[in-house]
Protein backbone atom coordinates (compact mmCIF):
# COMPACT_ATOMS: atom_id res chain seq x y z
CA UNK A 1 1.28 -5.40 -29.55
CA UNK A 2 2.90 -2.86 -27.46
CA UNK A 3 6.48 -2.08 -26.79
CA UNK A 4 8.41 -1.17 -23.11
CA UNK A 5 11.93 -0.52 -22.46
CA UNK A 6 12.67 -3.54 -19.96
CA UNK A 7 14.95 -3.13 -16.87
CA UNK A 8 16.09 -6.71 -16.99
CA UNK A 9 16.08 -9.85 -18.70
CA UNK A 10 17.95 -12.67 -17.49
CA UNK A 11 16.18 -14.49 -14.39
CA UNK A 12 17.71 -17.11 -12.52
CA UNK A 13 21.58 -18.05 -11.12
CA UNK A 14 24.85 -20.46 -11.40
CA UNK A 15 23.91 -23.25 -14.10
CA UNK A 16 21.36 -21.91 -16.26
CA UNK A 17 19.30 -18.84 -16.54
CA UNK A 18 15.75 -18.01 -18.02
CA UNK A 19 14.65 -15.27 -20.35
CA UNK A 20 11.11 -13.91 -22.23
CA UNK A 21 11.46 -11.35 -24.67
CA UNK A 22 7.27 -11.48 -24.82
CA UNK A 23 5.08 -10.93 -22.78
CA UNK A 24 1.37 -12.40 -23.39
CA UNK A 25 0.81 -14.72 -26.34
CA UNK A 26 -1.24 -15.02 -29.79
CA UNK A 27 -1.50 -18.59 -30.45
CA UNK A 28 -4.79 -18.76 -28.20
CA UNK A 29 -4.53 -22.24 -27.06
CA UNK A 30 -7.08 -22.56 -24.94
CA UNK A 31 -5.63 -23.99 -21.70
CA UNK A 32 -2.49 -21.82 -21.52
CA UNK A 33 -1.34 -21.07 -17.29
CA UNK A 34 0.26 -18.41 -18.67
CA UNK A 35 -3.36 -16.47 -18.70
CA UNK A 36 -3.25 -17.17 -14.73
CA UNK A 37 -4.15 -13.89 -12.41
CA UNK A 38 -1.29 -14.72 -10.72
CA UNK A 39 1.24 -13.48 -13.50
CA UNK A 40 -0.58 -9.78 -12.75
CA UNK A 41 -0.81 -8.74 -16.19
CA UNK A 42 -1.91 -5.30 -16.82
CA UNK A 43 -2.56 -5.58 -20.69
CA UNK A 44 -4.55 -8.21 -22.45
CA UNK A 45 -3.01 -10.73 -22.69
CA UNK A 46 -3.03 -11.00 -26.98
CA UNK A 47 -1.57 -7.74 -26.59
CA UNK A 48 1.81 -8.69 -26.69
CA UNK A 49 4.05 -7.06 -24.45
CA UNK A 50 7.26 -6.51 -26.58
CA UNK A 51 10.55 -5.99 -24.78
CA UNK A 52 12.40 -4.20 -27.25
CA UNK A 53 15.76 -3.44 -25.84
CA UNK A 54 16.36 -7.45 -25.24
CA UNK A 55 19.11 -7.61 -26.91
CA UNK A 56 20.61 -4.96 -25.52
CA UNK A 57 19.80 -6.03 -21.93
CA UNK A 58 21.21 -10.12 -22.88
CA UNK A 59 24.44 -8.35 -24.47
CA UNK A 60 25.07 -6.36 -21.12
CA UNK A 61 24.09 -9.31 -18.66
CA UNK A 62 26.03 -12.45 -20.48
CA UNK A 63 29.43 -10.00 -20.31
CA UNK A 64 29.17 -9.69 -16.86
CA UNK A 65 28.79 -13.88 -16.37
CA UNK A 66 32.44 -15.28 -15.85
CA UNK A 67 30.72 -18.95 -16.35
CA UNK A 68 29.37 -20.01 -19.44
CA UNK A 69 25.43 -21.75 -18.99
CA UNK A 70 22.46 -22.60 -20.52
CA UNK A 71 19.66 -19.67 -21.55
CA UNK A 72 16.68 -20.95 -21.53
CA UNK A 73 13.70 -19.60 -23.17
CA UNK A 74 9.77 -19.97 -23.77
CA UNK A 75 8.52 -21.43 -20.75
CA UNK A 76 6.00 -18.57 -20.18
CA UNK A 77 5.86 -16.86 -23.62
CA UNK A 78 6.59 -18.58 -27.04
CA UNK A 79 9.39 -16.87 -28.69
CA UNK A 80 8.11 -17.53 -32.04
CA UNK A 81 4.81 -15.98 -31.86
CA UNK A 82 3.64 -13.65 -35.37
CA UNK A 83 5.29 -11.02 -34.60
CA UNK A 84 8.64 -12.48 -34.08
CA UNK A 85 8.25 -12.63 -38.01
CA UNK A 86 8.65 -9.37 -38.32
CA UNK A 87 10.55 -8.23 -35.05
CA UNK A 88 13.18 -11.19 -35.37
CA UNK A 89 14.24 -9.73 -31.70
CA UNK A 90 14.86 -13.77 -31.07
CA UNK A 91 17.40 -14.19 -33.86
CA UNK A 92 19.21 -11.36 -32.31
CA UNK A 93 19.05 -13.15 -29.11
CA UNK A 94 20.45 -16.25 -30.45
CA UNK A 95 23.18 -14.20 -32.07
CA UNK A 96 24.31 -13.24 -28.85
CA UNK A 97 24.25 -16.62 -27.26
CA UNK A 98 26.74 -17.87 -29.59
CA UNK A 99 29.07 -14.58 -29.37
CA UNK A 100 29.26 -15.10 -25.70
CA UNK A 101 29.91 -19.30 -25.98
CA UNK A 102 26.49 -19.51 -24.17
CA UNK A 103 24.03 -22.84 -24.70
CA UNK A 104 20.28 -22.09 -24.87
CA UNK A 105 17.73 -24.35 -24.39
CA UNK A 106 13.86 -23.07 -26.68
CA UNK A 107 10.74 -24.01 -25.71
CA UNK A 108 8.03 -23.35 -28.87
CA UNK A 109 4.93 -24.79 -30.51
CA UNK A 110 5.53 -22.98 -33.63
CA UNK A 111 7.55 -23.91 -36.90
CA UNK A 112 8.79 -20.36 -36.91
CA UNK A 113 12.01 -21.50 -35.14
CA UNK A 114 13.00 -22.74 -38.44
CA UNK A 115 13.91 -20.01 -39.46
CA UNK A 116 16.58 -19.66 -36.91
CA UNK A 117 17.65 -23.37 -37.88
CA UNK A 118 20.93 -21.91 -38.93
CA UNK A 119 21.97 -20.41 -35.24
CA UNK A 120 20.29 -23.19 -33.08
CA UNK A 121 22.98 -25.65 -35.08
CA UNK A 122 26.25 -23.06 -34.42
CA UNK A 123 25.14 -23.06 -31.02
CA UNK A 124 24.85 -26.86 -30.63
CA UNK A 125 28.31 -26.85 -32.26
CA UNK A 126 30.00 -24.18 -29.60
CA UNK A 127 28.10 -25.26 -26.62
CA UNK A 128 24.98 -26.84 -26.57
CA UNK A 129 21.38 -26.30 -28.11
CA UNK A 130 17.86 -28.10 -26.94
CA UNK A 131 14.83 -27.91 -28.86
CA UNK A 132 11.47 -28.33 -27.10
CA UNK A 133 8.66 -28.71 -28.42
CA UNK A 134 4.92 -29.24 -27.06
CA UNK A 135 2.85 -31.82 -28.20
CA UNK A 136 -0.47 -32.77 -27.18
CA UNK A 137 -3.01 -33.67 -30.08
CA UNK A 138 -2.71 -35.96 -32.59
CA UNK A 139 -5.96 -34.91 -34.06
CA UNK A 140 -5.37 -32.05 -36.57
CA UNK A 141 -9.22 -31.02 -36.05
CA UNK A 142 -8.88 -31.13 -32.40
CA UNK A 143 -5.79 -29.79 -32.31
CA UNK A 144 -7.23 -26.69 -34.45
CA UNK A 145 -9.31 -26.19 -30.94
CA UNK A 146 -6.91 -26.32 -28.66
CA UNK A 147 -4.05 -24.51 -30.54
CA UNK A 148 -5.97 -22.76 -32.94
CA UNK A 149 -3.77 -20.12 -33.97
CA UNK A 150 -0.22 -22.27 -34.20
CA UNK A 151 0.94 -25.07 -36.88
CA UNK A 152 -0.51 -28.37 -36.30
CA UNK A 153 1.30 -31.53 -34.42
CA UNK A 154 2.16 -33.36 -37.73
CA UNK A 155 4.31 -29.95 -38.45
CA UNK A 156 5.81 -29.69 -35.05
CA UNK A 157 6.97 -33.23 -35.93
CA UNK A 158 8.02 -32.17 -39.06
CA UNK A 159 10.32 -29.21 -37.22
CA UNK A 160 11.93 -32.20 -34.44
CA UNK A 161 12.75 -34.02 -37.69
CA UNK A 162 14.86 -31.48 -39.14
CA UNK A 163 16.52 -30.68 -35.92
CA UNK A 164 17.76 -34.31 -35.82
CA UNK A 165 18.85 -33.77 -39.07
CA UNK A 166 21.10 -31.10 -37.31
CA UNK A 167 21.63 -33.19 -34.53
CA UNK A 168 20.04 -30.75 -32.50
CA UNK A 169 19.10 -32.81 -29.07
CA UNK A 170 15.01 -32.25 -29.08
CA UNK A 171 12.26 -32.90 -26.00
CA UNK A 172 9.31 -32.86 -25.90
CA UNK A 173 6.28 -31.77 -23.97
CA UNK A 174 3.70 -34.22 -23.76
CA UNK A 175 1.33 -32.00 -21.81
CA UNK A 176 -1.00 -30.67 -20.88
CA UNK A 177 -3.29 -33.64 -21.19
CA UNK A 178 -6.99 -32.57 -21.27
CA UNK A 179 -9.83 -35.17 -19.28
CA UNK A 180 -12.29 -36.15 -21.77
CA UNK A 181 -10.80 -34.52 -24.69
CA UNK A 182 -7.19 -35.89 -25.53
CA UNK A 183 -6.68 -38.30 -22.89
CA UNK A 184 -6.72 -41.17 -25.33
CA UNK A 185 -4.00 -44.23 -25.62
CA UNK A 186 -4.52 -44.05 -28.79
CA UNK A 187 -3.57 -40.16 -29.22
CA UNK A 188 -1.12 -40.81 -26.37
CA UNK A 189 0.51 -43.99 -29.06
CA UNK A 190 0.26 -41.85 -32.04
CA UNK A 191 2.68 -39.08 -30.55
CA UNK A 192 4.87 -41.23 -28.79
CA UNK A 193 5.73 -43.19 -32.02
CA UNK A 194 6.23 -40.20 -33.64
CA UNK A 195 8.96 -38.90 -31.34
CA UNK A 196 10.48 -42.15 -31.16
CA UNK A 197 10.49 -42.33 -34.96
CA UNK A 198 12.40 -38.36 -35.02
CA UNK A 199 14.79 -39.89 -31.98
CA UNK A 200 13.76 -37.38 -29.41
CA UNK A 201 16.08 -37.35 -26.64
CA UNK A 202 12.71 -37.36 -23.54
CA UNK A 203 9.25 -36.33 -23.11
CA UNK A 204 8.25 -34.76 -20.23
CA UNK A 205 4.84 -35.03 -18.92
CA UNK A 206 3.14 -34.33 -15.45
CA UNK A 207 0.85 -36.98 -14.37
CA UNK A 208 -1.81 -36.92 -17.50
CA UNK A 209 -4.04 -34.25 -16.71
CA UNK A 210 -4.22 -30.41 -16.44
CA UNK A 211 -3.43 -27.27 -13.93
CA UNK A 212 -6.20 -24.66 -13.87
CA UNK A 213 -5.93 -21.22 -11.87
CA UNK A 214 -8.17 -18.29 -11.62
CA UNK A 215 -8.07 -16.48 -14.94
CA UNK A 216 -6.66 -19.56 -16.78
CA UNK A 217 -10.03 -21.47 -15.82
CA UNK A 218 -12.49 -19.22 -16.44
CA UNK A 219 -10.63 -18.81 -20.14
CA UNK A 220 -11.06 -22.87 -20.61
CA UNK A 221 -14.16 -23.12 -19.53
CA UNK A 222 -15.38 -20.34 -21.84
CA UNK A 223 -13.75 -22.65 -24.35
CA UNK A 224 -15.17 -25.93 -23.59
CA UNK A 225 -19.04 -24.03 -23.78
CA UNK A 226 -17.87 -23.50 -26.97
CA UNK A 227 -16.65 -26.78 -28.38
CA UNK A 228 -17.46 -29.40 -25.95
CA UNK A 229 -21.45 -27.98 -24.77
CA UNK A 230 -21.85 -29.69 -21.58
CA UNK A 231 -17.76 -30.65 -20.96
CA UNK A 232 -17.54 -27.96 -18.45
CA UNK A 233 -20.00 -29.03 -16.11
CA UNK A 234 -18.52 -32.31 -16.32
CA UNK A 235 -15.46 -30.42 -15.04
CA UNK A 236 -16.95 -29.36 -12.37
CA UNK A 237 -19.16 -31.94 -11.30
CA UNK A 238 -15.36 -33.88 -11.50
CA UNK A 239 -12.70 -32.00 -9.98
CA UNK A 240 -14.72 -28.62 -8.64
CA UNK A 241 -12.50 -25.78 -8.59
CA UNK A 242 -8.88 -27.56 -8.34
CA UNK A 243 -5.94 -26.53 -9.09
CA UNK A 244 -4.42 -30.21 -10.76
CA UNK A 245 -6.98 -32.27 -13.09
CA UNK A 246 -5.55 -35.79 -13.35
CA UNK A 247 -7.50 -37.84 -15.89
CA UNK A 248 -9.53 -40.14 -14.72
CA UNK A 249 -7.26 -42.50 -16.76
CA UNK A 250 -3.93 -41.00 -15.41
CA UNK A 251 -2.53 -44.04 -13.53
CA UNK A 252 -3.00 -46.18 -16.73
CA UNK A 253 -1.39 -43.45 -19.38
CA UNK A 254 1.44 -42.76 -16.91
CA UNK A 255 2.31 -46.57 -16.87
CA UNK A 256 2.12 -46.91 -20.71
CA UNK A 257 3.94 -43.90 -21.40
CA UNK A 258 6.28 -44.74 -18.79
CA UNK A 259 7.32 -48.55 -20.35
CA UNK A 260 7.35 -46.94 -24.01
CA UNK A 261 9.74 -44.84 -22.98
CA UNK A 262 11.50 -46.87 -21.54
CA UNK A 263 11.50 -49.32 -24.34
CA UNK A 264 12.95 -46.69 -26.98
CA UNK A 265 15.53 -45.10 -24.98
CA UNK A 266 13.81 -41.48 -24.46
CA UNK A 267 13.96 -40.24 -20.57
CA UNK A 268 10.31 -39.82 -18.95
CA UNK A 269 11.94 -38.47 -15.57
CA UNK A 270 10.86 -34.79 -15.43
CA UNK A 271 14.22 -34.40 -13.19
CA UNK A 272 16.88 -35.83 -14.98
CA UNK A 273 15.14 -34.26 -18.52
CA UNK A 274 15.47 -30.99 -16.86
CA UNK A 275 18.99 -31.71 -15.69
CA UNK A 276 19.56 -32.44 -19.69
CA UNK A 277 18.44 -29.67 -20.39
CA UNK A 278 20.04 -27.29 -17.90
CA UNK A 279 23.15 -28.53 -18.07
CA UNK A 280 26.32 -27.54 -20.75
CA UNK A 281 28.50 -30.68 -21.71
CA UNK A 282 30.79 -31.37 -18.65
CA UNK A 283 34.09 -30.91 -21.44
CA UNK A 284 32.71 -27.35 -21.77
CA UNK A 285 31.85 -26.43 -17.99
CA UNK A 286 35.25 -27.09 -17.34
CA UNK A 287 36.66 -25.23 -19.84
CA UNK A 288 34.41 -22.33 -18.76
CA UNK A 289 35.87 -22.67 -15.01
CA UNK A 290 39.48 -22.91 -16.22
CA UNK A 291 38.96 -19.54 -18.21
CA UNK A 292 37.98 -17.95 -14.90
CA UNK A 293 40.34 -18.98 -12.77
CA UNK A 294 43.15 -17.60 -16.02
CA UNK A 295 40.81 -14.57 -15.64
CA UNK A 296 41.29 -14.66 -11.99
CA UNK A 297 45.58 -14.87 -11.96
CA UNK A 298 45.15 -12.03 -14.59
């Protein structure tokens, strides 16, 4: 872990913006795009890269926003990685968000956002508050392979349960799914049911399979010589070097998931999950545009 003074924060314009207070991760699972040469990281990437004056920089940039949005966070870096433990640089965060009436949208793998349980439900009172959590191994011994250094799927459920105890909205990411490994119905049934059972508001997923990129691939592959001897040249032998690996079973997980979803009520459209997600209440967007047009007469 190593610490920079950041010159910025807040990516993205008009209805929602994106943040990472990290840099790098330490849960190590072992298909993660963040690894990808095409990030350019100049540190490895376990050595977290910690941006320590992100509160500062969110306090400066969400006073200078006349329109209230949604924050979202974790899409490249999970904010509840170890050291957040300590660092609690995402609780300060979050204690922003709701000063300035902002929503924020967290995507994690970790049961460490429990501890900001308390926040995540103001927020969702003010504004608005999504919870996101991956899932993508029933398995706990398989899922100790490909997440080996993160709480297991049955906890992750545990962590959607107690949001909807909050009635904070959750989705969840149904993805990556690895050919060969966890491209099962029957793993694909067993987490489905679960998030049906915790009333999980969609599950996104893109097309059953896997993305691999230079740096990200060479990292999996290591990992399948590891635990799967003779998986990668399967890979290979399958898909050569490209960049999406459907399963070979994609067209008849996609239809499944597609009709259980359907069935319980969750959304399964990556679009209109996204435009959940992205979007504040329309009551409160309009309240946010009639306190800048006061601002404006002032």
């Amino acid at each position: 872990m190593h610490f920079v003074e950041a010159k910025g924060l807040l990516t993205g314009s008009g209805g929602h913006f994106g943040m990472n207070i990290y840099r790098g991760c330490s849960h190590g699972c072992i298909y993660c795009d963040s690894r990808s040469r095409c990030y350019q990281f100049t540190h490895p990437f376990e050595d977290i890269e910690v941006k320590q004056n992100a509160p500062e920089l969110l306090e400066a940039a969400l006073k200078k926003k006349r329109r209230k949005a949604m924050i979202g966070t974790g899409a490249m870096s999970d904010p509840y990685m170890h050291c957040e433990e300590q660092l609690r640089l995402m609780r300060r965060c979050l204690e922003i968000i709701l000063k300035n009436d902002f929503g924020v949208a967290v995507q994690t793998k970790s049961d460490r956002i429990l501890q900001d349980i308390d926040l995540l439900d103001a927020i969702n009172r003010n504004a608005k508050c999504v919870v996101e959590m991956t899932l993508t191994t029933y398995d706990d011994h398989l899922c100790s392979i490909l997440e080996p250094n993160v709480c297991n799927t049955k906890r992750r459920i545990e962590v959607l349960e107690k949001m909807q105890e909050r009635s904070i909205p959750t989705v969840v990411w149904l993805t990556p799914i690895l050919p060969f490994i966890n491209d099962t119905e029957e793993n694909i049934t067993a987490i489905l049911n679960e998030c049906a059972r915790v009333g999980v508001k969609g599950v996104v997923d893109f097309g059953m399979g896997l993305t691999l990129r230079e740096g990200d691939r060479e990292y999996y592959y290591a990992a399948l010589d590891r635990y799967f001897p003779g998986m990668k040249e399967k890979y290979i032998k399958t898909y050569g070097y490209a960049y999406e690996l459907p399963s070979p079973r994609a067209r008849e997980l996609k239809g499944f998931f597609s009709s259980f979803c359907r069935e319980h009520g969750m959304m399964s459209d990556p679009d209109e999950i996204f435009r959940y997600i992205n979007t504040l209440p329309e009551k409160y967007e309009q309240m946010s545009m009639f306190e800048e047009t006061i601002d404006g007469i002032e």
